[in-house]
N, C-alpha and C. Protein backbone atom coordinates (compact mmCIF):
# COMPACT_ATOMS: atom_id res chain seq x y z
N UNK A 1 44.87 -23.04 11.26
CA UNK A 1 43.50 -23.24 11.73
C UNK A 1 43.04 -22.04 12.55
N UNK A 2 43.89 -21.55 13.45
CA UNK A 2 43.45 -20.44 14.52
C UNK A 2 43.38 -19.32 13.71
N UNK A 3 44.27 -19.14 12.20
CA UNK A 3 43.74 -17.76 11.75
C UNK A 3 42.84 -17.90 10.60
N UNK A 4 42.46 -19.32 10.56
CA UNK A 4 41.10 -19.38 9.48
C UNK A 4 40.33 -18.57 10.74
N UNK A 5 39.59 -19.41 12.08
CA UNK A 5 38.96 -19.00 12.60
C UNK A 5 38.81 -17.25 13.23
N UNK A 6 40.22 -17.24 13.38
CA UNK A 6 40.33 -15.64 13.75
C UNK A 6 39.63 -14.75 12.18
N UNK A 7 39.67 -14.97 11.28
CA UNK A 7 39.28 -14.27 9.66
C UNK A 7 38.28 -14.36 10.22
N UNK A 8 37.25 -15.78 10.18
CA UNK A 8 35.63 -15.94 9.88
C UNK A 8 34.95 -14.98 11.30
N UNK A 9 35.89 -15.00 12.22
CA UNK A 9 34.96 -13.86 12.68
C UNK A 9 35.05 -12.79 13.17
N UNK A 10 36.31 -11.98 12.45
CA UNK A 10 36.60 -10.63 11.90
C UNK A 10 35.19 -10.53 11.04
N UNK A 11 35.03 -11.20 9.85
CA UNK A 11 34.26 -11.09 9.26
C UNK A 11 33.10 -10.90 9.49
N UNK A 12 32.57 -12.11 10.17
CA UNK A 12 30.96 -11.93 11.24
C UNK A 12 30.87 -10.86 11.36
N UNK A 13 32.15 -10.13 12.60
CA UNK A 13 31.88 -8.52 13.19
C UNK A 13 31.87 -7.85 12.47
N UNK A 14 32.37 -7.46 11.89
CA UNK A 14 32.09 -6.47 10.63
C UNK A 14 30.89 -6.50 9.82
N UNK A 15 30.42 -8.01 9.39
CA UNK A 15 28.99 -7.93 9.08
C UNK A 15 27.83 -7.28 10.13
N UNK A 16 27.94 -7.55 10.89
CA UNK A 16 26.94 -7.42 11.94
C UNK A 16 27.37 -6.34 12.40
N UNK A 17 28.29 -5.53 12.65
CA UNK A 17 28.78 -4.18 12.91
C UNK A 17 28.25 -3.12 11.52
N UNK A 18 28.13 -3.71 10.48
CA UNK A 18 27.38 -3.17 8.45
C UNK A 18 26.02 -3.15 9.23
N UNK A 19 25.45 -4.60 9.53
CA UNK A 19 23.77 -4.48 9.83
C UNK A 19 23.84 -3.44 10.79
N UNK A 20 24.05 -3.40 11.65
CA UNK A 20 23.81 -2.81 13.03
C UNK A 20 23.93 -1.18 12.80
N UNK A 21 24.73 -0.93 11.73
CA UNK A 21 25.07 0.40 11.33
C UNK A 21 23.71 1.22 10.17
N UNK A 22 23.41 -0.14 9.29
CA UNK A 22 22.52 -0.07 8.81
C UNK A 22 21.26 0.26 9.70
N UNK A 23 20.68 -0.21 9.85
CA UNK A 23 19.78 -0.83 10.58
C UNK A 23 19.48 0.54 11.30
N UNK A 24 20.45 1.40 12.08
CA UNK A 24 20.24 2.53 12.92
C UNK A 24 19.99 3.72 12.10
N UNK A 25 20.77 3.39 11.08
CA UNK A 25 20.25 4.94 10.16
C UNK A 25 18.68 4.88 9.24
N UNK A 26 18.61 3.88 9.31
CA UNK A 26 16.89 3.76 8.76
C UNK A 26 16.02 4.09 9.93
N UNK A 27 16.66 3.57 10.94
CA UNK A 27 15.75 4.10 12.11
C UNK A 27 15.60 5.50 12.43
N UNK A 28 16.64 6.23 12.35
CA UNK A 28 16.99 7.43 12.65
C UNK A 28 16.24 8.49 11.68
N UNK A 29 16.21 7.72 10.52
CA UNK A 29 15.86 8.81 9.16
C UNK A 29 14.43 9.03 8.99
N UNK A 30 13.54 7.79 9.71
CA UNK A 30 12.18 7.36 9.77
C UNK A 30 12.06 8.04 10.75
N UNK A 31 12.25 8.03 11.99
CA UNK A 31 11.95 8.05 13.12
C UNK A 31 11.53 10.12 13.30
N UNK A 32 11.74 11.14 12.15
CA UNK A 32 11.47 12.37 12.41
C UNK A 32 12.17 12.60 13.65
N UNK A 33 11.58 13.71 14.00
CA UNK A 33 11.94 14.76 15.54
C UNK A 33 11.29 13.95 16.83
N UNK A 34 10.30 12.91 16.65
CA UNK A 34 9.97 12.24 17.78
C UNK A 34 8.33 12.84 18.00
N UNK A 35 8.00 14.12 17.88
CA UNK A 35 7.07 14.24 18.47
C UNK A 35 5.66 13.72 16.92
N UNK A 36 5.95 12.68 16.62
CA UNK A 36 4.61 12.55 15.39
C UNK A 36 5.31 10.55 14.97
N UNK A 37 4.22 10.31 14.98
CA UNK A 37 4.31 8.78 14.63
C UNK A 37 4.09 8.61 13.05
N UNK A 38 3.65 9.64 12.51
CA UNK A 38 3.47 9.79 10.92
C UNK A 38 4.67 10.26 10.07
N UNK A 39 4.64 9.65 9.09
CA UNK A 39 6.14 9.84 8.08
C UNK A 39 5.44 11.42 7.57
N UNK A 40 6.51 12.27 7.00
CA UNK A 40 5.89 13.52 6.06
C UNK A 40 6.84 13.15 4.77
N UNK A 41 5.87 13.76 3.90
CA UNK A 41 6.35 13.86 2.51
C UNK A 41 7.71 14.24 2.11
N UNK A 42 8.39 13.57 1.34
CA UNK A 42 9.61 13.76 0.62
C UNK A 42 9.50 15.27 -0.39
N UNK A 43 9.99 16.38 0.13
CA UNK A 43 10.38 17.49 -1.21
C UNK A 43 10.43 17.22 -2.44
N UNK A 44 9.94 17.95 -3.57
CA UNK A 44 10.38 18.01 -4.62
C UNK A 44 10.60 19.62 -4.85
N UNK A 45 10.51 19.57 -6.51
CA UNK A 45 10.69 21.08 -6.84
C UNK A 45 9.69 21.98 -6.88
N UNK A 46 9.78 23.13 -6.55
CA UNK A 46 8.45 23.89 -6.80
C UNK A 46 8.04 24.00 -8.21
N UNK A 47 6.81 24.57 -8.04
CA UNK A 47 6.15 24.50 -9.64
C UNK A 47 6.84 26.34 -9.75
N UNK A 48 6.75 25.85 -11.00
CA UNK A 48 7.46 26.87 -12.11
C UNK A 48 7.04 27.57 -13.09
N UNK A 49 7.65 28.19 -14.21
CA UNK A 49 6.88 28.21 -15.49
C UNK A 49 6.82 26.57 -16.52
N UNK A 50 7.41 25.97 -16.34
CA UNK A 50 7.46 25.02 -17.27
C UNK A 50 6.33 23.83 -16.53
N UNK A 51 5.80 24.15 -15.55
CA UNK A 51 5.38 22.72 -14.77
C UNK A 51 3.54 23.20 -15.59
N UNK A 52 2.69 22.41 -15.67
CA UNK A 52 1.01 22.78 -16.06
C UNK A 52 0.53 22.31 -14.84
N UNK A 53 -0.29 23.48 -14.97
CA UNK A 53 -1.50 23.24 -13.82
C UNK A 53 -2.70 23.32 -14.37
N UNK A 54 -3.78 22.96 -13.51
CA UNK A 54 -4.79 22.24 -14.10
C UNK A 54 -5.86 22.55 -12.97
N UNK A 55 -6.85 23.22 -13.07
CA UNK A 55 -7.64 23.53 -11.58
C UNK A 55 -7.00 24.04 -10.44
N UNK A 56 -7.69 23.44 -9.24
CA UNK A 56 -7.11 24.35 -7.97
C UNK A 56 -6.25 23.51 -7.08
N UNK A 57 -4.31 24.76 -7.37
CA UNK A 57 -4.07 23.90 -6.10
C UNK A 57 -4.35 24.04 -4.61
N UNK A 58 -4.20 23.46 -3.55
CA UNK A 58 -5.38 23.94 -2.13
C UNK A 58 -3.93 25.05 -1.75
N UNK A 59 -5.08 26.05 -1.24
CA UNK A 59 -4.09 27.04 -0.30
C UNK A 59 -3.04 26.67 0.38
N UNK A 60 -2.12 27.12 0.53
CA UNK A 60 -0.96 26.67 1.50
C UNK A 60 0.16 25.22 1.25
N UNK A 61 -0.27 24.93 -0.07
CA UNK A 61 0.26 23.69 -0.71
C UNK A 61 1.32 23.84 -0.87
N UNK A 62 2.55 23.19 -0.31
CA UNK A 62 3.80 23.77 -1.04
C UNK A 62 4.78 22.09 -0.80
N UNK A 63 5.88 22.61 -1.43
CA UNK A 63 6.56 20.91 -1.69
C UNK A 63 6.65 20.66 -0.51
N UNK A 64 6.70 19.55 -0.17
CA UNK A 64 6.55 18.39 1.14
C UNK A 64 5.79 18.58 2.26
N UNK A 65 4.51 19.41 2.10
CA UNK A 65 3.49 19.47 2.51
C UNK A 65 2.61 18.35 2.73
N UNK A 66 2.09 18.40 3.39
CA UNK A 66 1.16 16.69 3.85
C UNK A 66 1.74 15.75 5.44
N UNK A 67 0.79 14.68 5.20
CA UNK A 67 1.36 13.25 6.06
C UNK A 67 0.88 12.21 5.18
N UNK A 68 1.37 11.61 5.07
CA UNK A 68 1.56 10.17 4.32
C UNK A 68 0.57 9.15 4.99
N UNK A 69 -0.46 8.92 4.66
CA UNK A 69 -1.87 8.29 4.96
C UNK A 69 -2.03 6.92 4.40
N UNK A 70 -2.73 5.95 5.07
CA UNK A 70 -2.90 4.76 4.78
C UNK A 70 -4.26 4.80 4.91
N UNK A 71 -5.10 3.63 4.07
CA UNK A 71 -6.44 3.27 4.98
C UNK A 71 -7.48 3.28 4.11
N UNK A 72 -8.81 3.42 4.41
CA UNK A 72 -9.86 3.56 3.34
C UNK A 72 -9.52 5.04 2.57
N UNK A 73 -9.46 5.77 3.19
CA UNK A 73 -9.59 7.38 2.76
C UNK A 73 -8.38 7.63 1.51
N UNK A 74 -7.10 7.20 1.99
CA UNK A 74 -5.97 6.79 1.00
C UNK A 74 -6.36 6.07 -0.22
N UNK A 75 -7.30 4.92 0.09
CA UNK A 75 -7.33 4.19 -0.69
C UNK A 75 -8.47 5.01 -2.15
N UNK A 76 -9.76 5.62 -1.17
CA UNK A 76 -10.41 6.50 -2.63
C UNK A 76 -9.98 7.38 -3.21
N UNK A 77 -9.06 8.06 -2.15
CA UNK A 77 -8.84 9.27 -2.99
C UNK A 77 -7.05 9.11 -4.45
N UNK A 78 -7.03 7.57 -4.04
CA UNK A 78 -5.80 7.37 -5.00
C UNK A 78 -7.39 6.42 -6.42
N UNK A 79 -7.82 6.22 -5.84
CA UNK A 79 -9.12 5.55 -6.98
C UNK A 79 -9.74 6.31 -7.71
N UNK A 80 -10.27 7.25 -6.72
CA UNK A 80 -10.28 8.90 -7.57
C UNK A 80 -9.61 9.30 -8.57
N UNK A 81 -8.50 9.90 -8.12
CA UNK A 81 -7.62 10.39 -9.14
C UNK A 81 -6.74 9.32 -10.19
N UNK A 82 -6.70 7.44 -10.24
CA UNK A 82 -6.58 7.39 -11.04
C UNK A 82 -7.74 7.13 -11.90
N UNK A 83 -8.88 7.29 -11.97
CA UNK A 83 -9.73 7.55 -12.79
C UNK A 83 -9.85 8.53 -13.58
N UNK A 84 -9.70 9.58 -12.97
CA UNK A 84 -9.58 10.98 -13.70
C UNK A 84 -7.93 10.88 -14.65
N UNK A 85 -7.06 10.45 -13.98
CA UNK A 85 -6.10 10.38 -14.62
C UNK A 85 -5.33 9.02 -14.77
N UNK A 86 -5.53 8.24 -15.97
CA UNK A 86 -5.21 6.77 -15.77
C UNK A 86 -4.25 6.61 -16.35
N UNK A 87 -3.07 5.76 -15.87
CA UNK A 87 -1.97 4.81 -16.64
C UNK A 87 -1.01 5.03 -15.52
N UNK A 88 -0.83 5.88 -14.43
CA UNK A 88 0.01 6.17 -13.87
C UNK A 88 0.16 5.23 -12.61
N UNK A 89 1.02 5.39 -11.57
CA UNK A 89 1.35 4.44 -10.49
C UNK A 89 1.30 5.19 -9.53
N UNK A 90 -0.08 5.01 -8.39
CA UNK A 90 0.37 5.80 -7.17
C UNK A 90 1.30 5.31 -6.25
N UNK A 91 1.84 6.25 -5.63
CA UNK A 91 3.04 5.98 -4.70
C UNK A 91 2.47 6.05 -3.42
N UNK A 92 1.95 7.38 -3.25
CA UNK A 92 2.17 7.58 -1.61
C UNK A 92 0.50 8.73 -1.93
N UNK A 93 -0.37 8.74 -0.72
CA UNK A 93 -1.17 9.57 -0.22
C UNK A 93 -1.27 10.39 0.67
N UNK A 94 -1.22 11.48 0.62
CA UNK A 94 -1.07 12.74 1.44
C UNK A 94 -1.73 13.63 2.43
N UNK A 95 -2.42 13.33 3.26
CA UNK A 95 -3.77 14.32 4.21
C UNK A 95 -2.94 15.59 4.28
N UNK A 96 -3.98 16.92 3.99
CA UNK A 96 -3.00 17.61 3.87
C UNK A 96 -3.95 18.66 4.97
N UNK A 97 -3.35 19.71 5.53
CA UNK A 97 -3.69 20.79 6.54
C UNK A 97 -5.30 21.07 6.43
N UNK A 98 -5.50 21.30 4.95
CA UNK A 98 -7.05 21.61 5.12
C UNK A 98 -7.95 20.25 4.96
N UNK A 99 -7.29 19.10 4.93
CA UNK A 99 -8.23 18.36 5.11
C UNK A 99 -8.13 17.31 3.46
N UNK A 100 -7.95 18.05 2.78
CA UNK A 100 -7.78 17.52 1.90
C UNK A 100 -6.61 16.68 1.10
N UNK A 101 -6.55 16.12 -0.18
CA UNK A 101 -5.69 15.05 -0.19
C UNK A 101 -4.60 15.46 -1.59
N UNK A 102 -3.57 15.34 -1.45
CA UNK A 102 -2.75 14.94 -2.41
C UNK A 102 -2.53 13.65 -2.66
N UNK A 103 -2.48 12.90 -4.20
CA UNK A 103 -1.78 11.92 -4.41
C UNK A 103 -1.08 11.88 -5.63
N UNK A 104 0.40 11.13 -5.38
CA UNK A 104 1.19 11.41 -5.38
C UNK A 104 1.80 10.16 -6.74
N UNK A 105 1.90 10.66 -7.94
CA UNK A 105 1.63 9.65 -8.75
C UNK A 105 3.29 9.64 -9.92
N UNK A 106 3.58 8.41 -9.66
CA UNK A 106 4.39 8.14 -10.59
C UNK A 106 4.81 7.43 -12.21
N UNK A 107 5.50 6.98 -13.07
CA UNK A 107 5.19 6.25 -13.83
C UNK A 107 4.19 7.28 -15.19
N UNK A 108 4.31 8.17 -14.83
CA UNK A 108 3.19 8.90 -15.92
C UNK A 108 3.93 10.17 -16.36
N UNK A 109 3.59 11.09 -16.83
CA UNK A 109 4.56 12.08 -18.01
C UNK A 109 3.88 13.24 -17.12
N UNK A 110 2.63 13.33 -17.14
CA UNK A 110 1.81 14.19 -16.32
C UNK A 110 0.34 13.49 -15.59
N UNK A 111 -0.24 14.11 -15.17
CA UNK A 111 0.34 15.00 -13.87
C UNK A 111 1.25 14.22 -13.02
N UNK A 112 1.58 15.21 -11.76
CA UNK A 112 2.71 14.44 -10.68
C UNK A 112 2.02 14.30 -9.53
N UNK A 113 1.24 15.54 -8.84
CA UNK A 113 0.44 15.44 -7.81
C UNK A 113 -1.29 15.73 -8.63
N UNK A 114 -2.22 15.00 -8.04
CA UNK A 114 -3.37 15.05 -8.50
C UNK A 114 -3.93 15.45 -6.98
N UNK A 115 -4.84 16.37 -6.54
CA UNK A 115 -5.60 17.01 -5.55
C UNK A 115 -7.11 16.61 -5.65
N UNK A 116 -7.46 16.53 -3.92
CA UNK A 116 -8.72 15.53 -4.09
C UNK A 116 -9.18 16.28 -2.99
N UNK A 117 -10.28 16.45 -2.81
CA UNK A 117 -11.04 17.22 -1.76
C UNK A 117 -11.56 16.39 -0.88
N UNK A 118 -12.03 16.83 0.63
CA UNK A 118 -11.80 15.67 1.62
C UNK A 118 -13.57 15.16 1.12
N UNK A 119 -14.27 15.73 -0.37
CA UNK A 119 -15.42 15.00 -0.70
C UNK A 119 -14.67 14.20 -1.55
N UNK A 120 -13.84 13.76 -1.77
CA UNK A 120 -13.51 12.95 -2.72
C UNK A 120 -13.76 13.33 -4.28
N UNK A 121 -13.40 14.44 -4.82
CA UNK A 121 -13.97 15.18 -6.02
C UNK A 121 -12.03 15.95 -6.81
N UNK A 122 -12.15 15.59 -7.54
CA UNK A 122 -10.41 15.63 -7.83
C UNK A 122 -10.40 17.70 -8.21
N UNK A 123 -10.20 18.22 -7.41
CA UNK A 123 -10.04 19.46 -7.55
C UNK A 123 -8.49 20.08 -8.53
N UNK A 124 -7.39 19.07 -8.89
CA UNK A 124 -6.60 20.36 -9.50
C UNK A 124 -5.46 19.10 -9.41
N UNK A 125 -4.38 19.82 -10.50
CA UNK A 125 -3.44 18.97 -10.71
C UNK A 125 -2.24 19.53 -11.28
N UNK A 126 -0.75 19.04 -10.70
CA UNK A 126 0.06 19.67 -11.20
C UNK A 126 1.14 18.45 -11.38
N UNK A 127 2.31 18.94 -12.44
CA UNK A 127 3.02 18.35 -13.06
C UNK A 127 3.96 18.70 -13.39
């Protein structure tokens, strides 16, 4: 009996020692350098010869460029661009240095990022 009970909560601790372990590295990984309450964009690869472009990308654009935006403004400028470009799945929306927007689209063959001007007018697209 005493080493059923001694097992079940070895076990507990170790679960809750898994959560607790868990739990801190999501915090940690989210949480940036501290000084910004906003997530930034996940890297990808730079564009290449094999990637198409399509209009203008904004000056100074480069992989994991942006902040990750919620809200009305997120919401047109992902309405925007899937209009211009439909079937795909947006992921994530981007405010980017000059003001303007990346979004960030998955589920589709091309494009990958679609560019939106802070008029809401889909300026350029790459893939």
């Amino acid at each position: 009996m005493f080493s059923r009970k001694l097992t079940r909560s070895v076990a507990a601790g170790t679960a809750a020692l898994g959560v607790a372990i868990g739990a801190y590295a999501i915090v940690n990984s989210s949480s940036g350098n501290g000084t910004s309450a906003s997530a930034n964009a996940a890297p990808f690869t730079r564009a290449d010869q094999n990637q198409r472009v399509v209009g203008q990308v904004p000056q100074g654009w480069h992989s994991g460029s942006g902040t990750i935006i919620t809200g009305p403004a997120a919401t047109k400028a992902k309405a925007i661009a899937l209009a211009r470009y439909p079937g795909g799945t947006v992921n994530r929306v981007l405010k980017l240095s000059d003001g303007s927007y990346a979004v960030h689209m998955i589920k589709i063959s091309w494009p990958h990022h679609v560019f939106v001007s802070e008029n809401f007018e889909v300026t350029g697209a790459i893939g």
